[in-house]
PDB file of N, CA and C in Angstrom:
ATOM      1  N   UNK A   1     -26.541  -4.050 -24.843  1.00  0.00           N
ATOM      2  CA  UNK A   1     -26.501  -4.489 -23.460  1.00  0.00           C
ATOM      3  C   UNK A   1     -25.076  -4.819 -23.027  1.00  0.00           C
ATOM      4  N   UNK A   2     -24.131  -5.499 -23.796  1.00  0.00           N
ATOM      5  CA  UNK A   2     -23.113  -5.957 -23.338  1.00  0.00           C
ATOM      6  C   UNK A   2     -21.927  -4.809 -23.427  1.00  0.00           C
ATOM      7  N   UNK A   3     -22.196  -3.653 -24.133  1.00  0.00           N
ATOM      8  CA  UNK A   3     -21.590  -2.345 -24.307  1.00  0.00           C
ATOM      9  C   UNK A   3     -21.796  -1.897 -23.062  1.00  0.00           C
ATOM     10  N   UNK A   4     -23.036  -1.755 -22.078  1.00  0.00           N
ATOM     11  CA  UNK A   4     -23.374  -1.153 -20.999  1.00  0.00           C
ATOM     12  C   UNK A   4     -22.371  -1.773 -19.750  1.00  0.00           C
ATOM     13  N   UNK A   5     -22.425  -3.155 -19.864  1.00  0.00           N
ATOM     14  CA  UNK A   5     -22.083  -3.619 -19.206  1.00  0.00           C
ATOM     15  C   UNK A   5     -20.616  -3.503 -18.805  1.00  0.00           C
ATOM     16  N   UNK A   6     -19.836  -3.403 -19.857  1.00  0.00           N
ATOM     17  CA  UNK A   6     -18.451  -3.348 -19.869  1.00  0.00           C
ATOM     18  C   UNK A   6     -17.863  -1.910 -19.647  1.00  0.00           C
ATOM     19  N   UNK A   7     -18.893  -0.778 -19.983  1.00  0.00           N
ATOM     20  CA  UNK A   7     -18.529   0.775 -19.599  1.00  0.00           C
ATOM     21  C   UNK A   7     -18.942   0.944 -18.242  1.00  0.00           C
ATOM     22  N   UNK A   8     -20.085   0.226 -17.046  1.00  0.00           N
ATOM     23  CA  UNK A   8     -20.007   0.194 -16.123  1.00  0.00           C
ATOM     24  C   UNK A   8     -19.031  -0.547 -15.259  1.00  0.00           C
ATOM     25  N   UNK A   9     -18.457  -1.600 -15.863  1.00  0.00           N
ATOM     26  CA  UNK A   9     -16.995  -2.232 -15.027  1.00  0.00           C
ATOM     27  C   UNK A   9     -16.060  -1.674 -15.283  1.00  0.00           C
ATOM     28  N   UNK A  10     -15.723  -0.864 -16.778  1.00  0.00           N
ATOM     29  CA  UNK A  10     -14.880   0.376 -16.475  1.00  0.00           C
ATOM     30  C   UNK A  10     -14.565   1.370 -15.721  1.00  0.00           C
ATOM     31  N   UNK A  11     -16.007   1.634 -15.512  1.00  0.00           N
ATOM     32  CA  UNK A  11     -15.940   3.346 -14.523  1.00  0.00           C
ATOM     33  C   UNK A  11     -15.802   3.137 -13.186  1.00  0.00           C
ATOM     34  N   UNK A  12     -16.145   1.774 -12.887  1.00  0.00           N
ATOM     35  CA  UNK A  12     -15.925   1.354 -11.247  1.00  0.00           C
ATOM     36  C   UNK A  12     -14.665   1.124 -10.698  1.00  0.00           C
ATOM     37  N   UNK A  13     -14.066   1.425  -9.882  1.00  0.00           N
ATOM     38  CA  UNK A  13     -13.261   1.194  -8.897  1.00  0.00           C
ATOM     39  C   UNK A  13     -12.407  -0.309  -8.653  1.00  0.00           C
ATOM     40  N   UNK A  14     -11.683  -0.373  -9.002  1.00  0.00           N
ATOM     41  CA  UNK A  14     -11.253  -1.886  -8.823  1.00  0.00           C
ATOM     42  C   UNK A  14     -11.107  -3.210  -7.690  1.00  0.00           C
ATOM     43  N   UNK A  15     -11.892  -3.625  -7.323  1.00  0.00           N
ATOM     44  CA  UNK A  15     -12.236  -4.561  -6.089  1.00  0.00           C
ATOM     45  C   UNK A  15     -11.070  -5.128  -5.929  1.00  0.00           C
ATOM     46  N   UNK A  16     -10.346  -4.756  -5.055  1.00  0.00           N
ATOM     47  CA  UNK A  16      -8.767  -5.018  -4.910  1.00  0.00           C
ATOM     48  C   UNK A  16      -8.768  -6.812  -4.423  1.00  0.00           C
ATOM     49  N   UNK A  17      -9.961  -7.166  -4.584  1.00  0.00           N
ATOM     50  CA  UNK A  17      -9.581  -8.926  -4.154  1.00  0.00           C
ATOM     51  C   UNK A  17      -9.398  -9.640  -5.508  1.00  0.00           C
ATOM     52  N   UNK A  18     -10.180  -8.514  -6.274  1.00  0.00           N
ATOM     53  CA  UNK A  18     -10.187  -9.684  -8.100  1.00  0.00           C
ATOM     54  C   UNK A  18      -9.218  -8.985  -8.564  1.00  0.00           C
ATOM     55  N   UNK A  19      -8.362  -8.897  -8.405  1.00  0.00           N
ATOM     56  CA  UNK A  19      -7.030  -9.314  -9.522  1.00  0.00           C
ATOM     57  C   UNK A  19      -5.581  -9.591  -8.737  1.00  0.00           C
ATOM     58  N   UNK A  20      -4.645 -10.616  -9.276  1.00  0.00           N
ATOM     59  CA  UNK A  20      -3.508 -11.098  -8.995  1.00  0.00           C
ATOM     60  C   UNK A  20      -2.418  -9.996  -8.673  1.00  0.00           C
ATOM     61  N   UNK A  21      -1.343 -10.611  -8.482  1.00  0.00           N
ATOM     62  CA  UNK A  21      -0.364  -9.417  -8.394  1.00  0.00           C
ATOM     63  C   UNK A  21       0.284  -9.297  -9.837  1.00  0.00           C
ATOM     64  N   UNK A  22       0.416  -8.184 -10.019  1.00  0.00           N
ATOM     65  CA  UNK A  22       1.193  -7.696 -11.605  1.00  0.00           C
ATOM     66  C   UNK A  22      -0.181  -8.119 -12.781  1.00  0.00           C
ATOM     67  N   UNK A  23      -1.276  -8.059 -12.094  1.00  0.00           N
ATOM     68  CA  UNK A  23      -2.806  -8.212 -12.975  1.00  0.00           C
ATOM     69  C   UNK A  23      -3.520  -7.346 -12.511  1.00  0.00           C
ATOM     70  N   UNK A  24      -3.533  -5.900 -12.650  1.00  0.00           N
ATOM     71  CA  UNK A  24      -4.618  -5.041 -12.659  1.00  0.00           C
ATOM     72  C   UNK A  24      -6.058  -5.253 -13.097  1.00  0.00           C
ATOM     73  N   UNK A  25      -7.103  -5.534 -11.866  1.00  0.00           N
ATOM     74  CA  UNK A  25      -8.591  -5.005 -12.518  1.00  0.00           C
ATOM     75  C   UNK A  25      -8.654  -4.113 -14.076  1.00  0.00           C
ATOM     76  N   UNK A  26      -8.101  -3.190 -13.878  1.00  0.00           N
ATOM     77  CA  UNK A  26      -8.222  -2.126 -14.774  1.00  0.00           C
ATOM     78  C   UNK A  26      -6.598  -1.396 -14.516  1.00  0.00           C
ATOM     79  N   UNK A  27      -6.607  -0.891 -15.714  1.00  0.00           N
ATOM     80  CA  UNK A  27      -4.768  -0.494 -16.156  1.00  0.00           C
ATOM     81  C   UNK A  27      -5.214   1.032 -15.570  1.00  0.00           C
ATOM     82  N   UNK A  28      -4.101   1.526 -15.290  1.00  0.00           N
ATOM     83  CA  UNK A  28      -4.168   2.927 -15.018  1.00  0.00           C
ATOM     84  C   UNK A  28      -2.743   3.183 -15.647  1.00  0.00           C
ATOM     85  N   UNK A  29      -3.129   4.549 -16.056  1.00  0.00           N
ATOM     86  CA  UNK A  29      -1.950   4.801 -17.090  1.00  0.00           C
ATOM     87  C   UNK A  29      -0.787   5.482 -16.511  1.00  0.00           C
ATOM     88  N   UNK A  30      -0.683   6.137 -15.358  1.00  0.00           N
ATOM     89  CA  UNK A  30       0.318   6.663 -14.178  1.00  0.00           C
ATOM     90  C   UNK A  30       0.749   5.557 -13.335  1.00  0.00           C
ATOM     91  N   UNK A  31       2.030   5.452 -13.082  1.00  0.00           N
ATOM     92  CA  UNK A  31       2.431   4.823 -11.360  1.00  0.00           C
ATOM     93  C   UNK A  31       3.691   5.199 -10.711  1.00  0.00           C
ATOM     94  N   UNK A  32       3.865   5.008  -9.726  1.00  0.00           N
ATOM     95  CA  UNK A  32       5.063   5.170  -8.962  1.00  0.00           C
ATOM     96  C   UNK A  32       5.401   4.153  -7.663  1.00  0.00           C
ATOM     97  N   UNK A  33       6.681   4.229  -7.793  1.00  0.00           N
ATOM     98  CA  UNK A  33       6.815   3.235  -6.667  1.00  0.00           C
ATOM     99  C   UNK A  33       8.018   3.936  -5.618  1.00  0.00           C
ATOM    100  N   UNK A  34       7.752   3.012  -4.322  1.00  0.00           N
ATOM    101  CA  UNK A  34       9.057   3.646  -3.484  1.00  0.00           C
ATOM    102  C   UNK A  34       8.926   2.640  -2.261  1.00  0.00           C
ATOM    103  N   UNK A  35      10.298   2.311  -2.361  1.00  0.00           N
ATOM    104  CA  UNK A  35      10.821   1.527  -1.408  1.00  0.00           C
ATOM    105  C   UNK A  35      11.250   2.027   0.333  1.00  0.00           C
ATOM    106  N   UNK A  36      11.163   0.557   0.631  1.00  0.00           N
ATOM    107  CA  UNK A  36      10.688   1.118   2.069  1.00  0.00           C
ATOM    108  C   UNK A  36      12.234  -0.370   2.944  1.00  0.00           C
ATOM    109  N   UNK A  37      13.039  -0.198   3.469  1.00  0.00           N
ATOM    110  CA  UNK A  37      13.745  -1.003   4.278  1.00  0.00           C
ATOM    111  C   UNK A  37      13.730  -0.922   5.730  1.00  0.00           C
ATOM    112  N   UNK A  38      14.113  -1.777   6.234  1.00  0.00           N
ATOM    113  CA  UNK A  38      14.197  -1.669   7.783  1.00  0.00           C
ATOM    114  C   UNK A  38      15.809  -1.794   8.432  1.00  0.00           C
ATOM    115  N   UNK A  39      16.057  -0.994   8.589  1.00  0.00           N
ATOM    116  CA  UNK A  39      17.809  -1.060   8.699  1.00  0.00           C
ATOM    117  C   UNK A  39      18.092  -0.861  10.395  1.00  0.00           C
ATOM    118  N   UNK A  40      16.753  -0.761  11.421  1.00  0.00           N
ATOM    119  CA  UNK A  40      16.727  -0.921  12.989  1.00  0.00           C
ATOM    120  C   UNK A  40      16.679  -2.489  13.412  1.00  0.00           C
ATOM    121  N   UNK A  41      16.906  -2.301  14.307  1.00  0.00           N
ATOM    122  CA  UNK A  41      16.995  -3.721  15.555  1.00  0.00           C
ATOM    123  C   UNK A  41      15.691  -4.051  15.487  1.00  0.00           C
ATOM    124  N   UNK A  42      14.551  -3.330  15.256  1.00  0.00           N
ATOM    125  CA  UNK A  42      13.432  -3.879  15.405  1.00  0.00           C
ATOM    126  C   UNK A  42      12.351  -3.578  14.583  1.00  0.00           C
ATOM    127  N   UNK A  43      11.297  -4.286  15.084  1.00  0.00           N
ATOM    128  CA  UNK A  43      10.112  -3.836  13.877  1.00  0.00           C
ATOM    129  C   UNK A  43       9.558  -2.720  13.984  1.00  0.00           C
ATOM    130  N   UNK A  44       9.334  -2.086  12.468  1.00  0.00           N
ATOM    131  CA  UNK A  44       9.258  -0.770  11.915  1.00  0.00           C
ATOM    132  C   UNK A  44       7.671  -1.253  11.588  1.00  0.00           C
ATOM    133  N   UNK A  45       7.046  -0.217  11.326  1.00  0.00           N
ATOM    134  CA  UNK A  45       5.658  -0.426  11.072  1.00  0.00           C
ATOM    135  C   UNK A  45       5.301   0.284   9.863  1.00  0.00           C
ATOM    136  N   UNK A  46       5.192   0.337   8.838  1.00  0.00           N
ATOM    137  CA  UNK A  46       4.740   1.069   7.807  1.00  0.00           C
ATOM    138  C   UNK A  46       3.400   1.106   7.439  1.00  0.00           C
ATOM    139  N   UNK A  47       2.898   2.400   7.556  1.00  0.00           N
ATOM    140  CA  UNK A  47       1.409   3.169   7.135  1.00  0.00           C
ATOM    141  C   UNK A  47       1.287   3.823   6.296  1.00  0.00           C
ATOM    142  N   UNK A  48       0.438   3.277   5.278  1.00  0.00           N
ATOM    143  CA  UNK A  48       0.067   3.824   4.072  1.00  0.00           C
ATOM    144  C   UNK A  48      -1.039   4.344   4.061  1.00  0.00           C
ATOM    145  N   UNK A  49      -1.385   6.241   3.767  1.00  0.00           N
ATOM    146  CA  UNK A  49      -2.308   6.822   3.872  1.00  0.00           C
ATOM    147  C   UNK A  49      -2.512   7.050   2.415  1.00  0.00           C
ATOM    148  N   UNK A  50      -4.042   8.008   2.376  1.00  0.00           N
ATOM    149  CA  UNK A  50      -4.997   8.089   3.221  1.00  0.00           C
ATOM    150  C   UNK A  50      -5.707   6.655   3.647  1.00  0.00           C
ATOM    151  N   UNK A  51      -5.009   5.480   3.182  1.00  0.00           N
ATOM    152  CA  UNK A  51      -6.193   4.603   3.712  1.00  0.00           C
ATOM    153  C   UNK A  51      -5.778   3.976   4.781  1.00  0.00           C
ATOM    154  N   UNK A  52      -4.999   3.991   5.313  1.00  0.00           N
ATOM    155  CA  UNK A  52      -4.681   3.955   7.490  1.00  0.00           C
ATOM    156  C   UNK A  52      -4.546   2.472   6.649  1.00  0.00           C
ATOM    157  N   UNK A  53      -3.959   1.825   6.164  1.00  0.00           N
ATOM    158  CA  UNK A  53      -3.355   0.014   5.981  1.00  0.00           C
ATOM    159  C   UNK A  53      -1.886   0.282   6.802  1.00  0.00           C
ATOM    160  N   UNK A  54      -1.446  -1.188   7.487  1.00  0.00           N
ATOM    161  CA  UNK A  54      -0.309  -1.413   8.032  1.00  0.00           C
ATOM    162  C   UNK A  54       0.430  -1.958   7.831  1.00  0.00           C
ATOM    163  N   UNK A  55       1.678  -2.430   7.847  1.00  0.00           N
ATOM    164  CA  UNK A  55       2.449  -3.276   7.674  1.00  0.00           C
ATOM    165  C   UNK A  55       3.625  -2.968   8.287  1.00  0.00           C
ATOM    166  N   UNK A  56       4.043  -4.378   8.793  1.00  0.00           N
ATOM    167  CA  UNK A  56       5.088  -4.425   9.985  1.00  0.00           C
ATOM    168  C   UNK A  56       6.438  -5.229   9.227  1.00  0.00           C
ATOM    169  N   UNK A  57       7.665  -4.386   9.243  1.00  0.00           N
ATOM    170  CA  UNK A  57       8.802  -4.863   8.449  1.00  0.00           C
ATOM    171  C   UNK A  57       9.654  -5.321   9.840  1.00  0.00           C
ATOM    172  N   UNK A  58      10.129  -6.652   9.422  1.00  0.00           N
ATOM    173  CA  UNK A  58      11.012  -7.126  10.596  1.00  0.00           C
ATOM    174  C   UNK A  58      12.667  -6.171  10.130  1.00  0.00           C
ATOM    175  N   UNK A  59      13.356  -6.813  11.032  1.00  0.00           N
ATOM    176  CA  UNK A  59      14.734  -6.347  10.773  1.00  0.00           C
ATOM    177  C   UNK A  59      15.646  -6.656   9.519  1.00  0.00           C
ATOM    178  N   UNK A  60      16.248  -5.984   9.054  1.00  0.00           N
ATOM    179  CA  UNK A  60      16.773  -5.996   7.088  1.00  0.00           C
ATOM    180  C   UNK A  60      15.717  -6.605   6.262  1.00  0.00           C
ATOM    181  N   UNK A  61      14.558  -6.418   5.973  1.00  0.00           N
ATOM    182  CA  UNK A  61      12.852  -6.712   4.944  1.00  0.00           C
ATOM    183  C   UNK A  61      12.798  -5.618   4.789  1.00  0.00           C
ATOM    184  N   UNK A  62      12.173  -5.631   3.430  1.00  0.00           N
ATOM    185  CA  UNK A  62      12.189  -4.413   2.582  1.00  0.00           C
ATOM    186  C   UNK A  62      10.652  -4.785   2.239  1.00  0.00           C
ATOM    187  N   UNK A  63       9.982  -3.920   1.487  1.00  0.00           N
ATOM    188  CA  UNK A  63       8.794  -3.764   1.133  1.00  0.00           C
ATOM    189  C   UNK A  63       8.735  -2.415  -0.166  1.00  0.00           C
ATOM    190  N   UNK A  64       7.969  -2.566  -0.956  1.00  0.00           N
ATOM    191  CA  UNK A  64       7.614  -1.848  -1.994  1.00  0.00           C
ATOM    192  C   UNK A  64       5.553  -0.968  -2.087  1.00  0.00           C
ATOM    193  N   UNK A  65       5.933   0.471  -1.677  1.00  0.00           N
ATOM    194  CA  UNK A  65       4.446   1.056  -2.273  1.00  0.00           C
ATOM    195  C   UNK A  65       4.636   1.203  -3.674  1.00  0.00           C
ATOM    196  N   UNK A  66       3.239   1.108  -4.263  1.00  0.00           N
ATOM    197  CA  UNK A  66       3.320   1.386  -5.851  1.00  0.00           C
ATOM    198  C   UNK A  66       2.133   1.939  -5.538  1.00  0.00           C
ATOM    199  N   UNK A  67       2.061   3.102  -6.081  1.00  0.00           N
ATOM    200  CA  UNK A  67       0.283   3.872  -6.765  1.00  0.00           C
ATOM    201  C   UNK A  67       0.305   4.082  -7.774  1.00  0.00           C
ATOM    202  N   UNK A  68      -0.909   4.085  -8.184  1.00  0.00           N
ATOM    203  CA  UNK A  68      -1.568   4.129  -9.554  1.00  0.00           C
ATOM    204  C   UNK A  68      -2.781   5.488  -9.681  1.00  0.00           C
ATOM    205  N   UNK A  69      -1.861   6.397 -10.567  1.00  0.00           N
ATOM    206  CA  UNK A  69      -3.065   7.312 -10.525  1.00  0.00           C
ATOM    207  C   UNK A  69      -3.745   7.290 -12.250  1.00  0.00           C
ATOM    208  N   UNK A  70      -4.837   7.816 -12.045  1.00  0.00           N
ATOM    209  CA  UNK A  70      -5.461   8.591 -13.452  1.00  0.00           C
ATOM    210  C   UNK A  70      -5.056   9.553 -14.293  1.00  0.00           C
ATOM    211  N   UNK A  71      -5.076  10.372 -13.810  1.00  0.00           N
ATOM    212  CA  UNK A  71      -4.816  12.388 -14.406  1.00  0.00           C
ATOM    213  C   UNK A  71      -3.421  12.815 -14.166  1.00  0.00           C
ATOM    214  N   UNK A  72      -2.630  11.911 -13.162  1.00  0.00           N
ATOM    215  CA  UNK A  72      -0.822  12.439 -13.470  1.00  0.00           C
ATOM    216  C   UNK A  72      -0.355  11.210 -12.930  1.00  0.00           C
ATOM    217  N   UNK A  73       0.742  11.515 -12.712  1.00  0.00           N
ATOM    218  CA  UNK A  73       1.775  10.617 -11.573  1.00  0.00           C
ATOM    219  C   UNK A  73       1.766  10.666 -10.102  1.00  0.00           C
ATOM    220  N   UNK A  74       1.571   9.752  -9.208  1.00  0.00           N
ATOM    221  CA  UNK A  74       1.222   9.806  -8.169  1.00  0.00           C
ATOM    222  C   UNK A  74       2.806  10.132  -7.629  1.00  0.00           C
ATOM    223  N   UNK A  75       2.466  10.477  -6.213  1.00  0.00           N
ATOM    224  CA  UNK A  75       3.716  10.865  -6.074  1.00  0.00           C
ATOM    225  C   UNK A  75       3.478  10.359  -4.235  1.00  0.00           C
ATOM    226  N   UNK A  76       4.863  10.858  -3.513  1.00  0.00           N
ATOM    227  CA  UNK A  76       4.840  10.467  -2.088  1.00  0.00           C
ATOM    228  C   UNK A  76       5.205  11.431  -0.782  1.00  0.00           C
ATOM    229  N   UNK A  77       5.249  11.478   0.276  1.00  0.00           N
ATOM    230  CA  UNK A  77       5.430  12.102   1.227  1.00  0.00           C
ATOM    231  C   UNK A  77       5.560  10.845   2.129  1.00  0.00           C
ATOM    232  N   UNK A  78       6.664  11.024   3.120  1.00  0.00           N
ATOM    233  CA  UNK A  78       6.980  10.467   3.842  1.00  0.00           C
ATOM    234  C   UNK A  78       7.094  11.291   5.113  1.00  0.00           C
ATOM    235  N   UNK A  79       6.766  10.434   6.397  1.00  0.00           N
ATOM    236  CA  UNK A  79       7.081  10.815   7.699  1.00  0.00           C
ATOM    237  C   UNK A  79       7.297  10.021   8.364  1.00  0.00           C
ATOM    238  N   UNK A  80       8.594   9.831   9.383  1.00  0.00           N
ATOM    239  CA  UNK A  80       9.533   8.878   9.853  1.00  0.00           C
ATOM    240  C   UNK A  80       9.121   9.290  11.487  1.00  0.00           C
ATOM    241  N   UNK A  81       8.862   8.624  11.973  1.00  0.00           N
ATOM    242  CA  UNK A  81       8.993   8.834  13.745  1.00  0.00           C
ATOM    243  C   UNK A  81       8.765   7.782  14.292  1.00  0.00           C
ATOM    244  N   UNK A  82       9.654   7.686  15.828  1.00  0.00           N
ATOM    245  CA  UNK A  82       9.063   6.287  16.628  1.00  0.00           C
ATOM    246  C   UNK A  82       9.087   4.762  16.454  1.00  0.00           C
ATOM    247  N   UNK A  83       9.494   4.167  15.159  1.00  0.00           N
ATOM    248  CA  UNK A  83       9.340   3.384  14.788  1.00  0.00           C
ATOM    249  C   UNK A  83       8.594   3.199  14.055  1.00  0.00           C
ATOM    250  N   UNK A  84       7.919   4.087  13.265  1.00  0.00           N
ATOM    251  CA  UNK A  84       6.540   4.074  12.371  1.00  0.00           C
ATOM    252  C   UNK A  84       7.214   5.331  11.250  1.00  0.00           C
ATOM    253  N   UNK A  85       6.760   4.423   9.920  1.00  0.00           N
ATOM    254  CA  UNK A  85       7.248   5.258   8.706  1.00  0.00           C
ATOM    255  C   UNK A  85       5.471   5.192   8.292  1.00  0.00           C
ATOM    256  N   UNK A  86       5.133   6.627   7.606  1.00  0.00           N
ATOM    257  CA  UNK A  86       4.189   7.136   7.227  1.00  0.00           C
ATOM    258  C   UNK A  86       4.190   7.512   5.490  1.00  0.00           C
ATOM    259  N   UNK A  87       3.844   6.957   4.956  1.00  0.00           N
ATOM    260  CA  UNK A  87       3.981   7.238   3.560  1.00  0.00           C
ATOM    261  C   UNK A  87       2.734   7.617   3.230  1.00  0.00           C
ATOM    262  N   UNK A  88       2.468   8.785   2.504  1.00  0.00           N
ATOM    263  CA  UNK A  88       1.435   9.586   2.360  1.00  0.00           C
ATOM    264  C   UNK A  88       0.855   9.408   0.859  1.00  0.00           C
ATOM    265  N   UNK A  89       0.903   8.277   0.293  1.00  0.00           N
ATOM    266  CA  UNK A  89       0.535   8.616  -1.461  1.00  0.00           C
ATOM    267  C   UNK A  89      -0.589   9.644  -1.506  1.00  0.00           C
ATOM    268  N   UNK A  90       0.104  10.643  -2.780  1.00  0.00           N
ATOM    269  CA  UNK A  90      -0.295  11.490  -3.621  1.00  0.00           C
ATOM    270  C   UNK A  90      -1.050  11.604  -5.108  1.00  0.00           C
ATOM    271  N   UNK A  91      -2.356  11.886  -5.504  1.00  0.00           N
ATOM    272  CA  UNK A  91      -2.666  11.821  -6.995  1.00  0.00           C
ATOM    273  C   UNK A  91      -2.733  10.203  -7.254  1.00  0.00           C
ATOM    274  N   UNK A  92      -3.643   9.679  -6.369  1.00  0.00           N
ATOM    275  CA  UNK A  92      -3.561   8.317  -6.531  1.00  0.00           C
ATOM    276  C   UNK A  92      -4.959   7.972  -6.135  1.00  0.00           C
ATOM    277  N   UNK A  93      -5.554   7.054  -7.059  1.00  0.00           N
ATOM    278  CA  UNK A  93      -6.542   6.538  -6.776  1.00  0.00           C
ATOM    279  C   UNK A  93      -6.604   4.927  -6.256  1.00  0.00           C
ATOM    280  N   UNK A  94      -5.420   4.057  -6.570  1.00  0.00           N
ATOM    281  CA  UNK A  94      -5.449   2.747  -6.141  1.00  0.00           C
ATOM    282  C   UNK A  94      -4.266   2.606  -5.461  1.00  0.00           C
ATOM    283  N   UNK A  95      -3.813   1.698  -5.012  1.00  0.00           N
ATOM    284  CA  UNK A  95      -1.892   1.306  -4.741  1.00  0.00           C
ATOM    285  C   UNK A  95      -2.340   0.037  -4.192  1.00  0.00           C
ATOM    286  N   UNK A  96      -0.837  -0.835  -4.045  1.00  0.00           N
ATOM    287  CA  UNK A  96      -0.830  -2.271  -3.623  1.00  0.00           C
ATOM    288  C   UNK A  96       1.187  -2.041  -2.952  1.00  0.00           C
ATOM    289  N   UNK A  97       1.002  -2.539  -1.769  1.00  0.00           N
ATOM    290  CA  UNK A  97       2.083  -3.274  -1.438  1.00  0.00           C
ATOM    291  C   UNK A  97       2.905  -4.745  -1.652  1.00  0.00           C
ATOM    292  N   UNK A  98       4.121  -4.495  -2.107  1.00  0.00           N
ATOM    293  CA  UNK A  98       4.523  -5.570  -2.479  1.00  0.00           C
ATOM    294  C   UNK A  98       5.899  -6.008  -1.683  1.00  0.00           C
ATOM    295  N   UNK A  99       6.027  -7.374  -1.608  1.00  0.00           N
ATOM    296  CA  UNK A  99       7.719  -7.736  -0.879  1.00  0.00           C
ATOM    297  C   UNK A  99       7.982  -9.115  -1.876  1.00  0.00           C
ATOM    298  N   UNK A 100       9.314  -8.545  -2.601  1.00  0.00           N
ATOM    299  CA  UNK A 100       9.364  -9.572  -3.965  1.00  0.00           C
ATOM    300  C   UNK A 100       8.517  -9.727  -4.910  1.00  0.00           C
ATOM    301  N   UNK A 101       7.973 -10.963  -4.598  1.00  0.00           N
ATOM    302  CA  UNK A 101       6.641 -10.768  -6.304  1.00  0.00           C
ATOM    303  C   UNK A 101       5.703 -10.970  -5.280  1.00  0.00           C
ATOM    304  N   UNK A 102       5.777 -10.915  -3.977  1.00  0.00           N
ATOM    305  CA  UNK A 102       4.170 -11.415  -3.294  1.00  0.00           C
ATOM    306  C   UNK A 102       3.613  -9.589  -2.734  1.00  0.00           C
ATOM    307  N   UNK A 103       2.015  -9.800  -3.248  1.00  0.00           N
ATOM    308  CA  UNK A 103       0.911  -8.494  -2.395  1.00  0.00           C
ATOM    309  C   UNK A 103       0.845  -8.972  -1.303  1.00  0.00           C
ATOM    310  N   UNK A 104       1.401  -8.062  -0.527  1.00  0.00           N
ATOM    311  CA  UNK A 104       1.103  -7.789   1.016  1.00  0.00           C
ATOM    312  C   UNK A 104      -0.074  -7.618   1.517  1.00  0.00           C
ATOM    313  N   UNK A 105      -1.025  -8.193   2.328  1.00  0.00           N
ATOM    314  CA  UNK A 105      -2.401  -7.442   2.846  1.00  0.00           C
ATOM    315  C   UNK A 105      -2.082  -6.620   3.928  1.00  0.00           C
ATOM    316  N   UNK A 106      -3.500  -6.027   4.399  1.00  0.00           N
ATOM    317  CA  UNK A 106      -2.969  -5.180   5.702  1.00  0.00           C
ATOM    318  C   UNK A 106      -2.585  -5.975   7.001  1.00  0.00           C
ATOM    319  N   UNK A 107      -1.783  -5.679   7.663  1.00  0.00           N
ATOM    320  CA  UNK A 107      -2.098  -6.164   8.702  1.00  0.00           C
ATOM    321  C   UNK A 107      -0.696  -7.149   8.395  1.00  0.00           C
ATOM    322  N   UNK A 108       0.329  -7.149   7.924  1.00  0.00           N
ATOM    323  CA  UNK A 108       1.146  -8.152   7.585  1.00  0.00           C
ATOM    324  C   UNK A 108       2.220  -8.143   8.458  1.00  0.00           C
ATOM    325  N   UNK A 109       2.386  -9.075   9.680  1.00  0.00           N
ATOM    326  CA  UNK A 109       3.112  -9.371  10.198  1.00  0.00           C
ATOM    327  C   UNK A 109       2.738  -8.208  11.798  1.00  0.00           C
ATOM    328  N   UNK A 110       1.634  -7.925  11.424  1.00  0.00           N
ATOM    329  CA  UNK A 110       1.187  -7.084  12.692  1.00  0.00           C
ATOM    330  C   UNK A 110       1.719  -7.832  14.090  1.00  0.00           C
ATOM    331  N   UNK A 111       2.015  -6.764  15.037  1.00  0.00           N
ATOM    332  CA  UNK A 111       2.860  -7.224  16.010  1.00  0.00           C
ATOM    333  C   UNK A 111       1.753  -6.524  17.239  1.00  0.00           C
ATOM    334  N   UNK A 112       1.384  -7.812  18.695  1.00  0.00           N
ATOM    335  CA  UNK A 112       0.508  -7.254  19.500  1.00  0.00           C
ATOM    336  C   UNK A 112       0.724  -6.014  20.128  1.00  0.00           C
ATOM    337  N   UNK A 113       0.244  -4.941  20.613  1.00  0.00           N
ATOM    338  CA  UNK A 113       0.706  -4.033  21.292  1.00  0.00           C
ATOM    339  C   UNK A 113       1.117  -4.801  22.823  1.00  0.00           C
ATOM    340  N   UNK A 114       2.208  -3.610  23.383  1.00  0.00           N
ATOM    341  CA  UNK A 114       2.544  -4.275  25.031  1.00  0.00           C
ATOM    342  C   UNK A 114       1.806  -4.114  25.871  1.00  0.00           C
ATOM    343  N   UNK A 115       1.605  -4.323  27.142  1.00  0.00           N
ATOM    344  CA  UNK A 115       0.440  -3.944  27.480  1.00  0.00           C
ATOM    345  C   UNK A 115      -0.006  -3.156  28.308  1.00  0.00           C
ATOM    346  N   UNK A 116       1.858  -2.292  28.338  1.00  0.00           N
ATOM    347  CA  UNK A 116       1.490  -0.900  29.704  1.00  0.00           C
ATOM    348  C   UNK A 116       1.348   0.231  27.456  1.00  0.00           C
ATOM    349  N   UNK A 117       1.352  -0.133  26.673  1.00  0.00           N
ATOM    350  CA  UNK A 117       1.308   0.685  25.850  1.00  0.00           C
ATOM    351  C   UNK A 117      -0.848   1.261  26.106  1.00  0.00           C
ATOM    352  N   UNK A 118      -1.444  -0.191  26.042  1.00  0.00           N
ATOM    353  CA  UNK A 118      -2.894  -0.241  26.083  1.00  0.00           C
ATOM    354  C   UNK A 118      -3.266   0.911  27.406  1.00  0.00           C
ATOM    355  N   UNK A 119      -2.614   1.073  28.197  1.00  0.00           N
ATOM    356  CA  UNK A 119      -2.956   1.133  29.479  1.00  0.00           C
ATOM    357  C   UNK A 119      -2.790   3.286  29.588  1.00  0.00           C
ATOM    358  N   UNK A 120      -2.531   3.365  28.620  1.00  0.00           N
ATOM    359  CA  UNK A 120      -1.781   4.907  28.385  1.00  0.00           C
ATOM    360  C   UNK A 120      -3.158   5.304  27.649  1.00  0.00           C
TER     361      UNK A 120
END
């Protein structure tokens, strides 16, 4: 029974609320990381796909993607426009944003839209 138990919390997916930062649910044996700065007058917005998460870098804040894949090394694609950087992780089944030693959630430092932007 307790064999079952522990090969089904293996094979599952890691509930990104139970574990700390630099404490993986479960180890994955691939990762990559890539840094992200804000070197404009203003806030930059960074989107991490495929899972549409946000994060808003003020002026000189830096931020860190890391993914974690299974079967290789995850890798990245980037797309820069508008004020919005698009980072595309590749061959990745998990990732976490980081700034220093603290995980970022989504939504970090989200900034309201204006309100002739709503109006478009």
């Amino acid at each position: 029974m307790v064999l079952v138990n522990v090969f089904r919390n293996y094979r599952r997916k890691p509930d990104r609320k139970n574990y700390k930062f630099g404490h993986l649910h479960r180890m994955y044996p691939y990762s990559s990381k890539l840094g992200v700065s804000n070197s404009r007058k203003a806030p930059q917005v960074v989107a991490v796909e495929p899972w549409a998460t946000d994060y808003t870098l003020f002026p000189d804040e830096e931020l860190e993607v890391i993914a974690f894949g299974e079967s290789a090394v995850p890798w990245f694609n980037v797309v820069e426009r508008d004020g919005t950087t698009q980072v595309y992780c590749e061959n990745t089944v998990d990732f976490k944003v980081v700034q220093g030693d603290r995980e970022l959630e989504c939504g970090h430092q989200r900034q309201a839209e204006p309100p002739d932007a709503m109006d478009s």
